[in-house]
PDB file of N, CA and C in Angstrom:
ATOM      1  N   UNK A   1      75.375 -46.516 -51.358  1.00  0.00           N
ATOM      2  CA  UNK A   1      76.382 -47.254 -52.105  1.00  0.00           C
ATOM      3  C   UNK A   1      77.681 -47.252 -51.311  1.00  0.00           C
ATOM      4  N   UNK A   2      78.110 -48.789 -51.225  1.00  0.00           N
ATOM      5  CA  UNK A   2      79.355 -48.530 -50.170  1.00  0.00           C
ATOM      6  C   UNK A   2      80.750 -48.506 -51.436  1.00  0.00           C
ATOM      7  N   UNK A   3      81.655 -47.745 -50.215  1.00  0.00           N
ATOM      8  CA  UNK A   3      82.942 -47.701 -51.265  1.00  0.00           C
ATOM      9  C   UNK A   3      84.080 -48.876 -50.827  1.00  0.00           C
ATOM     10  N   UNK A   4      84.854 -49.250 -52.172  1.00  0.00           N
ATOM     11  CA  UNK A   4      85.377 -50.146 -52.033  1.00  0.00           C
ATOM     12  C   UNK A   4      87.224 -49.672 -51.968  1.00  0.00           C
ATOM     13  N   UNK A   5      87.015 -48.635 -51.439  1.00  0.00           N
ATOM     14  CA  UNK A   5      88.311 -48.176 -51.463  1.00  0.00           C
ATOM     15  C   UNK A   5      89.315 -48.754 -50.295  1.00  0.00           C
ATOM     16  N   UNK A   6      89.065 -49.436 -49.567  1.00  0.00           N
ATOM     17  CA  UNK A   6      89.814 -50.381 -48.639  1.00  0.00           C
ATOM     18  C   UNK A   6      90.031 -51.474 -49.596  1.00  0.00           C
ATOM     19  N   UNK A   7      89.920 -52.182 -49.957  1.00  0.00           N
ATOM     20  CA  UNK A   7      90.257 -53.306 -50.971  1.00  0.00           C
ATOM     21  C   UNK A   7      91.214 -53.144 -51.739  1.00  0.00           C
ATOM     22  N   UNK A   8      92.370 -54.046 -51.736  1.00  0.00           N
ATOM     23  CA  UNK A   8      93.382 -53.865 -52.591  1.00  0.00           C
ATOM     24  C   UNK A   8      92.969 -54.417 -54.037  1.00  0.00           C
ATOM     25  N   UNK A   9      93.600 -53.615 -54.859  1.00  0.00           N
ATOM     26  CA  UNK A   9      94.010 -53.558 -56.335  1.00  0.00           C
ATOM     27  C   UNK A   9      93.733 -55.095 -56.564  1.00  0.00           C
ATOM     28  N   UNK A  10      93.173 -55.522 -57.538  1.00  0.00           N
ATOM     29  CA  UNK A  10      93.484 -56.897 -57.716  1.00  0.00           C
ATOM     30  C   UNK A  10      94.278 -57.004 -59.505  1.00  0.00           C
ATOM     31  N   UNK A  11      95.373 -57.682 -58.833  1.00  0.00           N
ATOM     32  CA  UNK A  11      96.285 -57.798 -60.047  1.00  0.00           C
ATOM     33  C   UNK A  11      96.102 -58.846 -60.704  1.00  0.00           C
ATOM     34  N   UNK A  12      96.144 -58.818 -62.302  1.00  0.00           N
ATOM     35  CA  UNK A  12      96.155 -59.822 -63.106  1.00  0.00           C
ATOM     36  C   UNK A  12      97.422 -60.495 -64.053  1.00  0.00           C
ATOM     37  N   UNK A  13      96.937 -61.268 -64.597  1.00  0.00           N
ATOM     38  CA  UNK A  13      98.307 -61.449 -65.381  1.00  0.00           C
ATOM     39  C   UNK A  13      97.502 -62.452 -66.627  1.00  0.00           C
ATOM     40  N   UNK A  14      97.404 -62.045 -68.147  1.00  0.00           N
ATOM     41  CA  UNK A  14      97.531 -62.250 -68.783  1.00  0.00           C
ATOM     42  C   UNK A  14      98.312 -63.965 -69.545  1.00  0.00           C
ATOM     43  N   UNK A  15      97.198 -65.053 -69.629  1.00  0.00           N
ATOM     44  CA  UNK A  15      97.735 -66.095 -69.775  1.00  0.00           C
ATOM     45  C   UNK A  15      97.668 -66.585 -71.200  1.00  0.00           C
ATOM     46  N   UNK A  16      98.552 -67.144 -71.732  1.00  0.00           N
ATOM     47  CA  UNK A  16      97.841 -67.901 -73.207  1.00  0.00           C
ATOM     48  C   UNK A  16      97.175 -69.148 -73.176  1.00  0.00           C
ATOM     49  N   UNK A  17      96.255 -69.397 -74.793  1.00  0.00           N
ATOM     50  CA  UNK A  17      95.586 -70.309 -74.065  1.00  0.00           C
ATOM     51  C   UNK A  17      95.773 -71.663 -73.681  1.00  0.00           C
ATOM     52  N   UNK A  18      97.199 -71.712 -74.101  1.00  0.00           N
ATOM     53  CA  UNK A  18      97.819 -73.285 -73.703  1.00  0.00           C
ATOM     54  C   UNK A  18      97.987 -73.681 -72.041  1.00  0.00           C
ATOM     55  N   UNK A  19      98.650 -72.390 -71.698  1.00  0.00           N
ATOM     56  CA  UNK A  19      99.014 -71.432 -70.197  1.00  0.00           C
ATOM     57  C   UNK A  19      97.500 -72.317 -69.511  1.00  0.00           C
ATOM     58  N   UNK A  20      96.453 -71.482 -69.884  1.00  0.00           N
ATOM     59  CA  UNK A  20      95.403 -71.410 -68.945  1.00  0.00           C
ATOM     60  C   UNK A  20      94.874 -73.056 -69.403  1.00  0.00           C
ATOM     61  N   UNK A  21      94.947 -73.519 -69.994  1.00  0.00           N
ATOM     62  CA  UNK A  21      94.259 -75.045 -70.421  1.00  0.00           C
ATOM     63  C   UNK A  21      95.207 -75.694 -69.501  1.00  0.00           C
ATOM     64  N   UNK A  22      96.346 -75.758 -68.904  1.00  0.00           N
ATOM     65  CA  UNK A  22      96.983 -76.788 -68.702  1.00  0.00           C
ATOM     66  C   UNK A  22      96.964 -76.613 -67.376  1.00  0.00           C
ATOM     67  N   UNK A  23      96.950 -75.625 -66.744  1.00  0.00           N
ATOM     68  CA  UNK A  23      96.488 -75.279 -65.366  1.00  0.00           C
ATOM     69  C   UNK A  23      94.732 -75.586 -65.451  1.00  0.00           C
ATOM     70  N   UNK A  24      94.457 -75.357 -65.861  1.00  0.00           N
ATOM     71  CA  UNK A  24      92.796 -75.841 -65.801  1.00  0.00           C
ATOM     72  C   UNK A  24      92.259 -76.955 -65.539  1.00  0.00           C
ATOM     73  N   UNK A  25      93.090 -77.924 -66.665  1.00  0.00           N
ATOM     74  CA  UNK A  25      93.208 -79.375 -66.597  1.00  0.00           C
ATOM     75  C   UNK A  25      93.847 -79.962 -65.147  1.00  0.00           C
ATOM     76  N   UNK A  26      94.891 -79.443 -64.876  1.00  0.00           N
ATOM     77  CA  UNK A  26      95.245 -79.795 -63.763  1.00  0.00           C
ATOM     78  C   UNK A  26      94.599 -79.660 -62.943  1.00  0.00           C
ATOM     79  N   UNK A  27      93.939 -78.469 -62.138  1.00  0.00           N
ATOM     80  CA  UNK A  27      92.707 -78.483 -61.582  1.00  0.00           C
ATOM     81  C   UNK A  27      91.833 -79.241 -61.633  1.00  0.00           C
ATOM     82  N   UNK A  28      91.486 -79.489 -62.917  1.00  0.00           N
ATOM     83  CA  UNK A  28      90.306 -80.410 -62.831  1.00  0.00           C
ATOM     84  C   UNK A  28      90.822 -81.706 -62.279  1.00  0.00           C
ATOM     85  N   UNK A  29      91.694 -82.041 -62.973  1.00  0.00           N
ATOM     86  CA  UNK A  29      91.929 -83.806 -62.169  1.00  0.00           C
ATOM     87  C   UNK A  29      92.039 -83.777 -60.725  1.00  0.00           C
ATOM     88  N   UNK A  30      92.946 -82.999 -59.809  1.00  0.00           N
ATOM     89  CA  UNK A  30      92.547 -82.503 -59.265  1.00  0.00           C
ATOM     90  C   UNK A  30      91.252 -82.304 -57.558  1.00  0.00           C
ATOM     91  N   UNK A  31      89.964 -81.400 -58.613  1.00  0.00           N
ATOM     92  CA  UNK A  31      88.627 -81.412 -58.237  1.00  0.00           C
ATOM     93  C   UNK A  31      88.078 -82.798 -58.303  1.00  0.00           C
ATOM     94  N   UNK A  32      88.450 -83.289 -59.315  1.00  0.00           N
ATOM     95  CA  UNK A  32      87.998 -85.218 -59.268  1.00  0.00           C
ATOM     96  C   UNK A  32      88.140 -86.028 -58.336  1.00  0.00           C
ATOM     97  N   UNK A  33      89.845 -85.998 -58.120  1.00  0.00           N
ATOM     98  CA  UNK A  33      90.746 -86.409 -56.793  1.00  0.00           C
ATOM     99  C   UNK A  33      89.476 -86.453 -55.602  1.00  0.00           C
ATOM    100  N   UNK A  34      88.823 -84.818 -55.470  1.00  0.00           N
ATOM    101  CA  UNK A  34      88.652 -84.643 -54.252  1.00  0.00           C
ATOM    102  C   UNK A  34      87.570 -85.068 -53.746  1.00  0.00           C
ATOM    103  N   UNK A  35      86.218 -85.082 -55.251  1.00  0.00           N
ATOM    104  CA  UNK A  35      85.037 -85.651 -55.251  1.00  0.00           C
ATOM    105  C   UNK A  35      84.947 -87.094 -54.879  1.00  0.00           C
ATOM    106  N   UNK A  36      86.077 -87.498 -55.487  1.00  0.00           N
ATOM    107  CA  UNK A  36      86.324 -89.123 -55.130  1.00  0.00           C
ATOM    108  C   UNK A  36      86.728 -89.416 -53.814  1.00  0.00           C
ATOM    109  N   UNK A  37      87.259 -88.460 -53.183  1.00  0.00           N
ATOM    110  CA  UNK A  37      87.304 -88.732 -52.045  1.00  0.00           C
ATOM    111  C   UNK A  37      86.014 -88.886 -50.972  1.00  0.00           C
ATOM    112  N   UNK A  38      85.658 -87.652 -51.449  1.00  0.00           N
ATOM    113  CA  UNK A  38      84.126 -87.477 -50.520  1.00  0.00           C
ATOM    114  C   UNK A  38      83.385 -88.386 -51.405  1.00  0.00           C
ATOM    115  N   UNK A  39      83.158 -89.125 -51.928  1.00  0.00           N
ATOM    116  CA  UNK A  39      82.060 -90.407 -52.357  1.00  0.00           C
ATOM    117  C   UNK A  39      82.621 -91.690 -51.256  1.00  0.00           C
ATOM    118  N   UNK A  40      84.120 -91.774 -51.550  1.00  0.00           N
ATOM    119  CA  UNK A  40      84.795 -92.437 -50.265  1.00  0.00           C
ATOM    120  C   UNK A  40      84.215 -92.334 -48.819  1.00  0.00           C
ATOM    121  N   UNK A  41      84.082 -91.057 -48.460  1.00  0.00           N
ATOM    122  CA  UNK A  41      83.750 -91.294 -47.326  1.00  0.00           C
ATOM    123  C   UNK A  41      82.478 -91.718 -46.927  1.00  0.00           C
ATOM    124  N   UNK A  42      81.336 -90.944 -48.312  1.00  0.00           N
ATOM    125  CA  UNK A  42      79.898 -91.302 -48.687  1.00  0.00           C
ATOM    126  C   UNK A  42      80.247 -92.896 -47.981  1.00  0.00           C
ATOM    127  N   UNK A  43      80.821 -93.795 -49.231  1.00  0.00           N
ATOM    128  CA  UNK A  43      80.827 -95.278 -49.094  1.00  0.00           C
ATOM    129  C   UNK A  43      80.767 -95.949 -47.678  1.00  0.00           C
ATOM    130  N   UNK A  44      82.003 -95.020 -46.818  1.00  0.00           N
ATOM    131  CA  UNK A  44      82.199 -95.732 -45.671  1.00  0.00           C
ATOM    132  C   UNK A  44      83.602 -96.690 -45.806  1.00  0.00           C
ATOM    133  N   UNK A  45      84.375 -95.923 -46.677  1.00  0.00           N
ATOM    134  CA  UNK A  45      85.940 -96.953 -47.059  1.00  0.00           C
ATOM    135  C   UNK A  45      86.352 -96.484 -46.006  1.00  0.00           C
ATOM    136  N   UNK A  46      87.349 -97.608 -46.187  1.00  0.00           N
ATOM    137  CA  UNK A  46      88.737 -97.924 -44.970  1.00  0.00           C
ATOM    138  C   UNK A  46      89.299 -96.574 -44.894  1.00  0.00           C
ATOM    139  N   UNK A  47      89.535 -95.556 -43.896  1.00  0.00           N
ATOM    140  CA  UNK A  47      90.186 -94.570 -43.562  1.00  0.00           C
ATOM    141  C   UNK A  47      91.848 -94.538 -44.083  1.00  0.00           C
ATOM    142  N   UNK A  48      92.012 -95.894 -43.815  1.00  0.00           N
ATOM    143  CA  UNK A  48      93.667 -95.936 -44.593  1.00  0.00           C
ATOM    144  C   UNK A  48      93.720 -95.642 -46.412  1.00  0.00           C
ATOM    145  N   UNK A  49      92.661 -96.137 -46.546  1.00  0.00           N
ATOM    146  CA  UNK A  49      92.366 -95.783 -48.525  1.00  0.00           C
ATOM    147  C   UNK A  49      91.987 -94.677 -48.494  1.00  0.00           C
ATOM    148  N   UNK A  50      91.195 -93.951 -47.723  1.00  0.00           N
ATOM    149  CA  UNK A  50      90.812 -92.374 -47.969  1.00  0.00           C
ATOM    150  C   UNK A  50      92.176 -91.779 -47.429  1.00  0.00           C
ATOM    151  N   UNK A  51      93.017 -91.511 -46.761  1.00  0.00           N
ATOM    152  CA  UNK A  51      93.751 -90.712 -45.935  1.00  0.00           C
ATOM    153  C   UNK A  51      95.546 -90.811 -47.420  1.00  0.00           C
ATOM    154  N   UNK A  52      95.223 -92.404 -48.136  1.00  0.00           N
ATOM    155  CA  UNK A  52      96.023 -91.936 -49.259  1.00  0.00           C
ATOM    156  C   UNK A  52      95.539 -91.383 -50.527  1.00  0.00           C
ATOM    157  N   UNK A  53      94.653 -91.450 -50.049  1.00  0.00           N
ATOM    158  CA  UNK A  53      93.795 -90.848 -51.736  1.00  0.00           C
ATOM    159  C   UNK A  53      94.087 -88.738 -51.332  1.00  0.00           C
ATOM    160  N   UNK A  54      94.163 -88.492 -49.765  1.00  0.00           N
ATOM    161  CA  UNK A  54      93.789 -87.575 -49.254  1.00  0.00           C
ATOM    162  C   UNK A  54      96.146 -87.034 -49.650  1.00  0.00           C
ATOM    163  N   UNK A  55      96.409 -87.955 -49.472  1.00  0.00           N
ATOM    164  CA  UNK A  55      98.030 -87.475 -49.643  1.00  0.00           C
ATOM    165  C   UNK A  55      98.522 -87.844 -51.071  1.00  0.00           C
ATOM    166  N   UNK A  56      97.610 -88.322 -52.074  1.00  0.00           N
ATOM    167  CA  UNK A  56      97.788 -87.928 -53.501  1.00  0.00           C
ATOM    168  C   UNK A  56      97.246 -86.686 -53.756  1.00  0.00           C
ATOM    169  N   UNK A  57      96.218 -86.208 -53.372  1.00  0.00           N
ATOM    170  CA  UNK A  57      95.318 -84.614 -53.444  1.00  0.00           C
ATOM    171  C   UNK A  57      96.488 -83.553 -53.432  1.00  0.00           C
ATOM    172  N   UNK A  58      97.543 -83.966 -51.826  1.00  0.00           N
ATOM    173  CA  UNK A  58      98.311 -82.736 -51.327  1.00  0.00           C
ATOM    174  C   UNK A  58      98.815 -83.185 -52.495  1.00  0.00           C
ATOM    175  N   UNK A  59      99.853 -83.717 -53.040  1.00  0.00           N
ATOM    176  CA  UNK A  59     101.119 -83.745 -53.663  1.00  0.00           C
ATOM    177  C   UNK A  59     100.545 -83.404 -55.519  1.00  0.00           C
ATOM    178  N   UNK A  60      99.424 -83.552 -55.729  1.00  0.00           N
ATOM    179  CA  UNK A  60      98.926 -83.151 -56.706  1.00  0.00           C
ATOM    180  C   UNK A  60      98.764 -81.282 -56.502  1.00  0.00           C
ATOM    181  N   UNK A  61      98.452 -81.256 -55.589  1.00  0.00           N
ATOM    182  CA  UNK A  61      98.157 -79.824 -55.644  1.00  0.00           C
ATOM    183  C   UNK A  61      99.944 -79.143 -55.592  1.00  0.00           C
ATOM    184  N   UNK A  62     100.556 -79.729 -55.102  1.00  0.00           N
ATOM    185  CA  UNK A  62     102.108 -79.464 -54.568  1.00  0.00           C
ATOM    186  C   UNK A  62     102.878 -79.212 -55.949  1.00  0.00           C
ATOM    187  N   UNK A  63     102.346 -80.331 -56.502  1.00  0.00           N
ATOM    188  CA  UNK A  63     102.821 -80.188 -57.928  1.00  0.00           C
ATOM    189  C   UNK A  63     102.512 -78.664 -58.604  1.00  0.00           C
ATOM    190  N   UNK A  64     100.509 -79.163 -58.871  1.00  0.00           N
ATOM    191  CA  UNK A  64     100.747 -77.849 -59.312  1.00  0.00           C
ATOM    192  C   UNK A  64     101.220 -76.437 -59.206  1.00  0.00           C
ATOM    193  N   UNK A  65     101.537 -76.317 -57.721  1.00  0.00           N
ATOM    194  CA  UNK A  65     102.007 -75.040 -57.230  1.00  0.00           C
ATOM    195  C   UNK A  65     103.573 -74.584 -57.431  1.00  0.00           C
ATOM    196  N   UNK A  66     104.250 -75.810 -57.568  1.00  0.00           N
ATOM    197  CA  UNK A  66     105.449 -75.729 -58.111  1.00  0.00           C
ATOM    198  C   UNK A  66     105.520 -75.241 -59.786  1.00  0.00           C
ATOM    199  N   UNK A  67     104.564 -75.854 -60.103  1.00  0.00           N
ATOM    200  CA  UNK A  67     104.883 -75.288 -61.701  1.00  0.00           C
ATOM    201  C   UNK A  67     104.363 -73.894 -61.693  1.00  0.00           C
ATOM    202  N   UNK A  68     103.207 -73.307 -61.394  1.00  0.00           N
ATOM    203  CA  UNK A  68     102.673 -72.339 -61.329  1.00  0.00           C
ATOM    204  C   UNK A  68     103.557 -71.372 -60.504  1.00  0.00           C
ATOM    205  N   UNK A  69     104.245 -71.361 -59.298  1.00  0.00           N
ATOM    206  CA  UNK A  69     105.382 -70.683 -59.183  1.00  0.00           C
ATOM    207  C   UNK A  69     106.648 -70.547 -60.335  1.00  0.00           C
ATOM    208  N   UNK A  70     106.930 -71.833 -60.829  1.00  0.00           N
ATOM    209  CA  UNK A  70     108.017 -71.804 -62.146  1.00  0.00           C
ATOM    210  C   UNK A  70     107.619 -70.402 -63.041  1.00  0.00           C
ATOM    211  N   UNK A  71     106.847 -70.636 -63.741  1.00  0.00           N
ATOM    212  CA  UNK A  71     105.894 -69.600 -64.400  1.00  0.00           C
ATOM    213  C   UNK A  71     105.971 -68.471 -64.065  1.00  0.00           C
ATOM    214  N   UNK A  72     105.371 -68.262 -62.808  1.00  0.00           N
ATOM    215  CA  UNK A  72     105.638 -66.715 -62.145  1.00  0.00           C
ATOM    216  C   UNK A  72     106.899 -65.990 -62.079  1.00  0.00           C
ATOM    217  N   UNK A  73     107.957 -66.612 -61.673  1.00  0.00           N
ATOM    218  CA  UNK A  73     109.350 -66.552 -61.563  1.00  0.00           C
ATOM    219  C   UNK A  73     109.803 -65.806 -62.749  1.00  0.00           C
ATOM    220  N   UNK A  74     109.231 -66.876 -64.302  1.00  0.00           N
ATOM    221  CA  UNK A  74     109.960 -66.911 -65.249  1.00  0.00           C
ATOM    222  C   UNK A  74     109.260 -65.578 -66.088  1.00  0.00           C
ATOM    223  N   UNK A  75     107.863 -65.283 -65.443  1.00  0.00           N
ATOM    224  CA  UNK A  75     107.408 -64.522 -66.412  1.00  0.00           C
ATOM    225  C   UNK A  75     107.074 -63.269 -65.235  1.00  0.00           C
ATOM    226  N   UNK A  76     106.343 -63.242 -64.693  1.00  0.00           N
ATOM    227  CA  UNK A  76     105.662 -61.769 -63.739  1.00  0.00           C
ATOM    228  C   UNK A  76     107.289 -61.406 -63.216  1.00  0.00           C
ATOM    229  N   UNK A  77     107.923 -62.063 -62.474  1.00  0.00           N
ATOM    230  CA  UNK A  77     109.326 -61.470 -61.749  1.00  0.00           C
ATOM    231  C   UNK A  77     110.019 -61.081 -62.428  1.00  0.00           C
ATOM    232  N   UNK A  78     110.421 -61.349 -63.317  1.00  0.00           N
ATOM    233  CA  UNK A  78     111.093 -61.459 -64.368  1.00  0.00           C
ATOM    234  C   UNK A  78     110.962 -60.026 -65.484  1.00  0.00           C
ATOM    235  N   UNK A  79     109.642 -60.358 -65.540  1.00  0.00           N
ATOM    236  CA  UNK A  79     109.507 -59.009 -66.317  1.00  0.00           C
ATOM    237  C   UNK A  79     108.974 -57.656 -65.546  1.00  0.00           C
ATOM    238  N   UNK A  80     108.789 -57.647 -64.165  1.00  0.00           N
ATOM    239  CA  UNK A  80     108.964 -56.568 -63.195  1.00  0.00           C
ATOM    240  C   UNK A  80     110.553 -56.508 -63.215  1.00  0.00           C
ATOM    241  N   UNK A  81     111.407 -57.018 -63.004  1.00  0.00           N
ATOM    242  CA  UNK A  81     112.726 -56.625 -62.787  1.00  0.00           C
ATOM    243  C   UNK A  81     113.451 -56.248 -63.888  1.00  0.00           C
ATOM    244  N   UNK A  82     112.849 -56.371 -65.086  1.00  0.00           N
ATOM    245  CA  UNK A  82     113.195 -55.541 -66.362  1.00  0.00           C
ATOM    246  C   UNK A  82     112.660 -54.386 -66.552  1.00  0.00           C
ATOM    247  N   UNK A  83     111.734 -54.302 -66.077  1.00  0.00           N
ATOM    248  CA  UNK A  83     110.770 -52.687 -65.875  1.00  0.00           C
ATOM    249  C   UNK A  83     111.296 -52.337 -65.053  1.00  0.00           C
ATOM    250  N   UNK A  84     112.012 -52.538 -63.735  1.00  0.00           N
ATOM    251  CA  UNK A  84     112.892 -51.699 -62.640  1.00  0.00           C
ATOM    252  C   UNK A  84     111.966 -51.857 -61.446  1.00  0.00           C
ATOM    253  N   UNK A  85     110.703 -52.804 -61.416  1.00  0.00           N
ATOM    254  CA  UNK A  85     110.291 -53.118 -60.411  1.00  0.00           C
ATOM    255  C   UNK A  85     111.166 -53.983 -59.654  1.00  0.00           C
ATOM    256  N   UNK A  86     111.873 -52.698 -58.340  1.00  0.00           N
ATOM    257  CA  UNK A  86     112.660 -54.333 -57.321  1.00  0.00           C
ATOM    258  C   UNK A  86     111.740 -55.012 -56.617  1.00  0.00           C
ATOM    259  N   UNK A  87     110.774 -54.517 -56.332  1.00  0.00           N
ATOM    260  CA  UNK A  87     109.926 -54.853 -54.973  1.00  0.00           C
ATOM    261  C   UNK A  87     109.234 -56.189 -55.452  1.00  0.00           C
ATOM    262  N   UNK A  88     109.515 -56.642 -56.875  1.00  0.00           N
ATOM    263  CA  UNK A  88     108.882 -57.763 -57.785  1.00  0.00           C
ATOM    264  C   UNK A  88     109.782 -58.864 -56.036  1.00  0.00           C
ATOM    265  N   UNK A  89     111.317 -59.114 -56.224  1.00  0.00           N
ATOM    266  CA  UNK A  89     111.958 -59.764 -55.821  1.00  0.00           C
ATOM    267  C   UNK A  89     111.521 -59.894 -53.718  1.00  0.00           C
ATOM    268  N   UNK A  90     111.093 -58.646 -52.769  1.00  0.00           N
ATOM    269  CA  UNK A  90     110.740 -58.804 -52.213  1.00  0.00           C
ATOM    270  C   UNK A  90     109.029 -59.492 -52.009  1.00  0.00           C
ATOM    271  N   UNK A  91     108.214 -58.979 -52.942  1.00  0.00           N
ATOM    272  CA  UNK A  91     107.326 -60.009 -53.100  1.00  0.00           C
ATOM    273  C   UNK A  91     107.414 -61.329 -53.225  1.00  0.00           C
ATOM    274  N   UNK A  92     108.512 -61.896 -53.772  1.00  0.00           N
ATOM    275  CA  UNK A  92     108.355 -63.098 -54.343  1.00  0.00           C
ATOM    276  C   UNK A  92     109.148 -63.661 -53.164  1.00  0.00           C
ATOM    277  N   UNK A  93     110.153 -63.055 -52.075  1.00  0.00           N
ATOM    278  CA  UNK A  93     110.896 -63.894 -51.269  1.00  0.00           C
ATOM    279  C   UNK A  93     109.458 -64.003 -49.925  1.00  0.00           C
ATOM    280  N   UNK A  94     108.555 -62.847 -49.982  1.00  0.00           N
ATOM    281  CA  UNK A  94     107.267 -63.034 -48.998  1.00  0.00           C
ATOM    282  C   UNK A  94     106.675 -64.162 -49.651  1.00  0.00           C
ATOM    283  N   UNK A  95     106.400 -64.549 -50.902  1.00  0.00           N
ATOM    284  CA  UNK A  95     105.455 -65.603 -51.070  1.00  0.00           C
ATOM    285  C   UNK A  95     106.124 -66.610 -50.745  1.00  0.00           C
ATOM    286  N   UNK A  96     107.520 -67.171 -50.805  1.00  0.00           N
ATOM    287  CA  UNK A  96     108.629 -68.077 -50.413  1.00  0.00           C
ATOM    288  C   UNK A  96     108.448 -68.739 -48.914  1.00  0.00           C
ATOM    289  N   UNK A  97     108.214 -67.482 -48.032  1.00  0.00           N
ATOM    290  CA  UNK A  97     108.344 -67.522 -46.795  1.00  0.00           C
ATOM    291  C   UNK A  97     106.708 -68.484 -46.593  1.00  0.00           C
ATOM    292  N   UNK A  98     105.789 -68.016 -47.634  1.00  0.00           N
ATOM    293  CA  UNK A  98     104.639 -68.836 -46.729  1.00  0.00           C
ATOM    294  C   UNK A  98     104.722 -70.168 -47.486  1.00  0.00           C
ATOM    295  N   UNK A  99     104.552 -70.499 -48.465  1.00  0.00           N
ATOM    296  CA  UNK A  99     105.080 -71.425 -49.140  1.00  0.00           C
ATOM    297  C   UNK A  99     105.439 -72.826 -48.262  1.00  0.00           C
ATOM    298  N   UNK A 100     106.513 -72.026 -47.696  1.00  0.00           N
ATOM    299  CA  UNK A 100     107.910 -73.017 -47.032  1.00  0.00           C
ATOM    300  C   UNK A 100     106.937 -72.950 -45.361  1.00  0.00           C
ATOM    301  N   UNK A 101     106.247 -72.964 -44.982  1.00  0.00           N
ATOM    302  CA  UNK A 101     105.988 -73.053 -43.375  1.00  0.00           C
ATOM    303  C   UNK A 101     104.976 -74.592 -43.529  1.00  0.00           C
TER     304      UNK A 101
END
């Protein structure tokens, strides 16, 4: 039996179920986006119609990552820095940094 003691902690966070439906949904449209794309290419469409279908995907996903950061901010950071977790705020300027490259 191997040990899994190299593996970091995996942290959770507790969503409601409006929380998790609306991120879900978003996902899903989404996963659609992407299927539709690859049937696109199935088809053999014009590379210029796939390559914008391919830069609605990013900005859909862009979206969601913006809100889903909002969220985090407002709720995990937020309530580490009321518990006296500072290191909440250096975490969150590391996720910033990849974010932004």
């Amino acid at each position: 039996m191997s040990c899994n003691c190299s593996q970091p902690e995996i942290r959770r966070r507790q969503r409601g179920a409006d929380e998790r439906k609306d991120l879900t949904d978003r996902l899903s449209r989404i996963e659609g986006q992407v299927r539709g794309i690859r049937a696109m290419v199935e088809e053999d469409r014009y590379c210029v119609d796939i390559m914008t279908q391919v830069s609605a995907v990013r900005a859909a996903l862009s979206s969601f990552n913006k809100e889903l950061l909002a969220r985090h901010i407002r709720t995990c950071v937020s309530e580490d820095i009321r518990d006296g977790r500072e290191d909440a705020v250096d975490e969150l300027c590391d996720l910033l940094k990849k974010l932004m490259k």
